[in-house]
Protein backbone atom coordinates (compact mmCIF):
# COMPACT_ATOMS: atom_id res chain seq x y z
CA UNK A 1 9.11 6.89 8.92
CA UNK A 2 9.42 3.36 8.49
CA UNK A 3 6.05 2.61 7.58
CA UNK A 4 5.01 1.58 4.06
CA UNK A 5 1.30 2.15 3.54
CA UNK A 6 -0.34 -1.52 3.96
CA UNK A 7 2.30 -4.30 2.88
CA UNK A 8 0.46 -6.75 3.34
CA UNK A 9 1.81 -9.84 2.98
CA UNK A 10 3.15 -9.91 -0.69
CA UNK A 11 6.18 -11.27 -1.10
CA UNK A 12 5.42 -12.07 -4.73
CA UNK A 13 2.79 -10.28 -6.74
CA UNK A 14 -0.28 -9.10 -5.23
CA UNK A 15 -3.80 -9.45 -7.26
CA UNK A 16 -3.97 -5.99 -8.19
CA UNK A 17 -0.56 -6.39 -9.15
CA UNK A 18 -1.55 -9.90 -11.34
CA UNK A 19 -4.06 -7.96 -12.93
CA UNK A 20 -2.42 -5.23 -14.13
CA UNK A 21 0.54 -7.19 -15.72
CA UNK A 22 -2.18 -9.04 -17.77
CA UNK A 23 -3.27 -6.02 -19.38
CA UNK A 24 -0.06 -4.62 -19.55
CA UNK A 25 1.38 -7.81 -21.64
CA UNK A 26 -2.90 -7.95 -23.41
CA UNK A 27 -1.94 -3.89 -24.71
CA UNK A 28 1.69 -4.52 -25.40
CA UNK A 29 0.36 -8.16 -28.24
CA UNK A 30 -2.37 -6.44 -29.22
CA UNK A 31 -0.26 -3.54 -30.34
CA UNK A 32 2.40 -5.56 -32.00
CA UNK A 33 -0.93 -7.27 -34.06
CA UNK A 34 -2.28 -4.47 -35.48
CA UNK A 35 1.93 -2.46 -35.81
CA UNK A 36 2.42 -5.97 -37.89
CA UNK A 37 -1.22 -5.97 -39.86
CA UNK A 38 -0.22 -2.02 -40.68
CA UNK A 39 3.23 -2.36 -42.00
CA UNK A 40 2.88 -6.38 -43.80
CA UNK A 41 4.74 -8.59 -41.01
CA UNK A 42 2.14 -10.35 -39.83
CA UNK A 43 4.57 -13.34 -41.06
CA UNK A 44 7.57 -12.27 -38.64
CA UNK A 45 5.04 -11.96 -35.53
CA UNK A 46 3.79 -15.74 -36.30
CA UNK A 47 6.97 -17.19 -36.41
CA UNK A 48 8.42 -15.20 -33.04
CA UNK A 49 5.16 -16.41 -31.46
CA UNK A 50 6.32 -19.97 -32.72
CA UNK A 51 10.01 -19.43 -31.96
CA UNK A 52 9.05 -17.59 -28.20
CA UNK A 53 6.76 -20.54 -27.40
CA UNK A 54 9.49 -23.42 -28.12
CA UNK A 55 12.21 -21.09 -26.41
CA UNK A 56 9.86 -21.38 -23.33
CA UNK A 57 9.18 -25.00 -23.09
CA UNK A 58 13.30 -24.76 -22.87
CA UNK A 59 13.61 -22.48 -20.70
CA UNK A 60 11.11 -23.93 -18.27
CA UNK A 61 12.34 -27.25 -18.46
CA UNK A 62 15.97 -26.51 -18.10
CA UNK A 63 14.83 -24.12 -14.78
CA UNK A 64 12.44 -27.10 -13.49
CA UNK A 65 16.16 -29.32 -14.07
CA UNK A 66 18.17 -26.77 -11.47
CA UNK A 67 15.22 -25.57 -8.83
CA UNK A 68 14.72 -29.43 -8.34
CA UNK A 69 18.46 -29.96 -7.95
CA UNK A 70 18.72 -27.37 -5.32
CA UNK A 71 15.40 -27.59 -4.02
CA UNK A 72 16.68 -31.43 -2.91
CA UNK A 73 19.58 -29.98 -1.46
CA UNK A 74 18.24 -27.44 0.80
CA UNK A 75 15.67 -30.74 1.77
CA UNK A 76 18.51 -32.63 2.50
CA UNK A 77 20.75 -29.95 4.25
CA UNK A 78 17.14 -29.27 6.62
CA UNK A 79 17.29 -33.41 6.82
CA UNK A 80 21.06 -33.29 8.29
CA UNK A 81 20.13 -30.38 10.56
CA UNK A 82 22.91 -28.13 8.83
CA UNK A 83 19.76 -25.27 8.08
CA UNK A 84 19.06 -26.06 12.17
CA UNK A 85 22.52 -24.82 12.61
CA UNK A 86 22.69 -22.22 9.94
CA UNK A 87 19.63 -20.98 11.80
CA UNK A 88 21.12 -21.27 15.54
CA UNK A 89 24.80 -19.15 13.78
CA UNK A 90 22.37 -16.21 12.78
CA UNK A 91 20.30 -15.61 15.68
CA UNK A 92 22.10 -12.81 16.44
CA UNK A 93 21.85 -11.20 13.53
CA UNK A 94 17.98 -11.80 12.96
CA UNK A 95 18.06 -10.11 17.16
CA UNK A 96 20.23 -6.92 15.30
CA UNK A 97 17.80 -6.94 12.59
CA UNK A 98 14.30 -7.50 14.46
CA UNK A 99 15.03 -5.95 17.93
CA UNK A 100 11.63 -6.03 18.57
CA UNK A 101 10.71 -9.60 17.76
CA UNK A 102 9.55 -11.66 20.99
CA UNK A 103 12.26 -14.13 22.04
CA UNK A 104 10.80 -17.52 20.32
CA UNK A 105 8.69 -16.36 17.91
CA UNK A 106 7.38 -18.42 15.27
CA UNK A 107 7.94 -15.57 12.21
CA UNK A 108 12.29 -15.77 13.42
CA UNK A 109 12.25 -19.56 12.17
CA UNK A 110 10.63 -18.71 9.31
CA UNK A 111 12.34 -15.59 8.24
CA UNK A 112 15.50 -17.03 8.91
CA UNK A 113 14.60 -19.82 6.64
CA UNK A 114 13.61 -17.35 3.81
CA UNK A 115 16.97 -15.44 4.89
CA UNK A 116 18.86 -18.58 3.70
CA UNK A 117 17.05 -19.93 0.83
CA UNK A 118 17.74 -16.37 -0.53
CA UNK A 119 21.49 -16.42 -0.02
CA UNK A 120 21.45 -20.20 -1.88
CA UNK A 121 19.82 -18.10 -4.88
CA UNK A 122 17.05 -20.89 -3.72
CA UNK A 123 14.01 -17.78 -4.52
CA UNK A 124 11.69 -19.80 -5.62
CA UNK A 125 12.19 -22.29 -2.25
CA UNK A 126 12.37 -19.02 0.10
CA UNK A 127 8.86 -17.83 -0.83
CA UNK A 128 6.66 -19.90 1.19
CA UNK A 129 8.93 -19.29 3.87
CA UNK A 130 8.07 -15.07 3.54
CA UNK A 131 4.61 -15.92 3.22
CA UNK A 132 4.86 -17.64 6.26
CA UNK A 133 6.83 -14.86 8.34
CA UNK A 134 4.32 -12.08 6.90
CA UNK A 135 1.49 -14.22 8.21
CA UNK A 136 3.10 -14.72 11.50
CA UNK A 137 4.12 -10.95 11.79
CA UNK A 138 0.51 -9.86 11.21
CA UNK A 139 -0.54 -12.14 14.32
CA UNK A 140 2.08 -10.70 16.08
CA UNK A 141 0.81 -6.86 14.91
CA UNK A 142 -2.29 -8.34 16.21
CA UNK A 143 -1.12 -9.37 19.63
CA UNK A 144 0.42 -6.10 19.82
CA UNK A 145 -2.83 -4.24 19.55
CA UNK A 146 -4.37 -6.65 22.03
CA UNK A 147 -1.33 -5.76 24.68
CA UNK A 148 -0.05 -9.47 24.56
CA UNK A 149 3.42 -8.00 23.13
CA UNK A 150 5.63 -5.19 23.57
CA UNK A 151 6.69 -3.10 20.87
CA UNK A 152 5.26 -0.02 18.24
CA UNK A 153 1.78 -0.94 17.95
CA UNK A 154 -0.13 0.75 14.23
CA UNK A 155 -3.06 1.03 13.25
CA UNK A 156 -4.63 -1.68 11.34
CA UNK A 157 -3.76 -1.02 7.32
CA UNK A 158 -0.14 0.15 8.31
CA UNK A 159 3.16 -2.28 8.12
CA UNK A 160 5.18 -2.70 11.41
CA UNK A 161 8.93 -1.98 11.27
CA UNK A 162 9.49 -5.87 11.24
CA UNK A 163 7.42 -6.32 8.02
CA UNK A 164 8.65 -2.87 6.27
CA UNK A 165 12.21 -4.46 7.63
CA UNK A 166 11.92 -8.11 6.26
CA UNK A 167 10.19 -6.72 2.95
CA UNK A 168 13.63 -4.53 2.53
CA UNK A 169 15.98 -7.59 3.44
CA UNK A 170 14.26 -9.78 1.08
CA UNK A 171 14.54 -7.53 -2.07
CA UNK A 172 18.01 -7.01 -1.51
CA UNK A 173 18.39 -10.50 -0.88
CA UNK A 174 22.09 -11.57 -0.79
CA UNK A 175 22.90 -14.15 -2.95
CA UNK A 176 26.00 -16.38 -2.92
CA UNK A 177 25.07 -18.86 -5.81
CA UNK A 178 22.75 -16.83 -8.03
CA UNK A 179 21.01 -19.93 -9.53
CA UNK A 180 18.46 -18.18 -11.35
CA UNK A 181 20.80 -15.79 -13.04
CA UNK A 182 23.62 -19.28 -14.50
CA UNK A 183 20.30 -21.12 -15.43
CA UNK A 184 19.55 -18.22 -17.83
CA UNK A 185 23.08 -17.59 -19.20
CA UNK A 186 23.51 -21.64 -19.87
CA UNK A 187 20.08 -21.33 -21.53
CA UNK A 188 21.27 -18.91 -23.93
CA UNK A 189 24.69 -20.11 -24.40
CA UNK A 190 26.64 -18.29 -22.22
CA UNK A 191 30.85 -19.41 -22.51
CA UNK A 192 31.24 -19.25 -18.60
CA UNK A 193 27.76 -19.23 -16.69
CA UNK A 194 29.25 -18.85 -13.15
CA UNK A 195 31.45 -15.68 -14.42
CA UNK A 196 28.03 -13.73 -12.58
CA UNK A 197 28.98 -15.12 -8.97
CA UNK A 198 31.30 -12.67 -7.80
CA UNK A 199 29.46 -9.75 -9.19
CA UNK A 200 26.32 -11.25 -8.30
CA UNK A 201 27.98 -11.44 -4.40
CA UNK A 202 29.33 -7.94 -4.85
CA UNK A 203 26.21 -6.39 -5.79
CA UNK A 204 23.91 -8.44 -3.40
CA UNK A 205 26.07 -7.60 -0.36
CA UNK A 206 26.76 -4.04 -1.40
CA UNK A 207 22.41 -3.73 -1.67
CA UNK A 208 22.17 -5.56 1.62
CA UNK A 209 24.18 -3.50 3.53
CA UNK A 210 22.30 -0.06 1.94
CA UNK A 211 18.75 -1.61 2.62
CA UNK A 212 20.09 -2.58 6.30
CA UNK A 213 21.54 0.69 7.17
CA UNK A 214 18.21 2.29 6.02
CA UNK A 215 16.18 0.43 8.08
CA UNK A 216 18.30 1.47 11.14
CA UNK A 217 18.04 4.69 10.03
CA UNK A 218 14.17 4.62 9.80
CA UNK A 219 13.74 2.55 12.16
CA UNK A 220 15.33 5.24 14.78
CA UNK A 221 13.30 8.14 13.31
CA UNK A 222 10.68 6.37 14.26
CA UNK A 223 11.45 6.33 17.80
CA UNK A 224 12.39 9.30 18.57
């Protein structure tokens, strides 16, 4: 059954989920405190908490350097109308994907935007775009229960297929330039930083392909 109980819209982490990472990381320093005051190292944990802090500034400032670089490039690619294009070249595939997605929708533009930010390794840029095609895929939900569209109609609480669908496609997000993923290994000194592309590609496609298939397969257990 392709229905995940209530998705709703959280591509990102939700506030339940922001909460219980901040007392996950609270438990996990306060047990390293009293580990250190125990067993004499409360030296070593002041100097990684000096070491960790400076190694973060870095890190932050060197990913701030390559987001912005990209970022600019995917404004100036949506500029020259090559995204417009890109867009218009996978129609067909977001049809295949989203059967039943009205013709015109405003959630295709913006899932197809997220769809390509993703495969630029652009995940930080392709974010506001999911929030955006969650949104619009709740109105459409919405519209569905109202009769103004065709297609499944659930219960309020419960995920359609297109939001259990684009949820699926977006974790296993292929990736042709994992920027993230070289930012990190030129951070910390990696010989060849691009050596993860074709893995990266490998991997991304081969998850892809799995999380498509499934969604087909659900998706047609559903219907019958």
């Amino acid at each position: 059954m392709l229905g995940f109980h209530m998705i709703k819209i959280t591509i990102g982490i939700n506030a339940y989920g922001g909460f219980m990472l901040n007392y996950l990381w609270a438990g996990m320093i306060l047990v390293g405190i009293l580990f250190a005051s125990f067993t004499g190292r409360m030296p070593d944990i002041t100097n990684a908490a000096l070491d960790s802090s400076k190694e973060a500034v870095t890190l932050c400032i060197t990913m701030i350097g390559v987001m912005s670089f990209w970022v600019g490039l995917m404004e100036i690619a949506t500029k020259a109308g090559i995204v417009k294009i890109a867009s218009r070249k996978i129609r067909p595939l977001i049809r295949f994907l989203f059967p039943n997605l009205p013709d015109g929708h405003p959630a295709a533009a913006h899932i197809t935007t997220n769809i390509i930010a993703n495969v630029l390794g652009l995940g930080w840029a392709a974010t506001p775009a999911g929030l955006r095609a969650m949104e619009e895929l709740e109105k459409l939900e919405e519209g569905r229960r109202k009769g103004l569209f065709t297609g499944p109609v659930r219960k309020r609480g419960i995920a359609s297929n297109e939001m259990c669908t684009f949820l699926i496609i977006n974790i296993s997000s292929l990736q042709l330039i994992p920027v993230n993923v070289i930012a990190f290994r030129s951070q910390y000194g990696s010989v060849n930083p691009a050596a993860i592309v074709g893995p990266g590609i490998v991997a991304t496609a081969v998850s892809t392909i799995v999380a498509v298939i499934y969604c087909k397969m659900m998706d047609g257990k559903r219907r019958t």
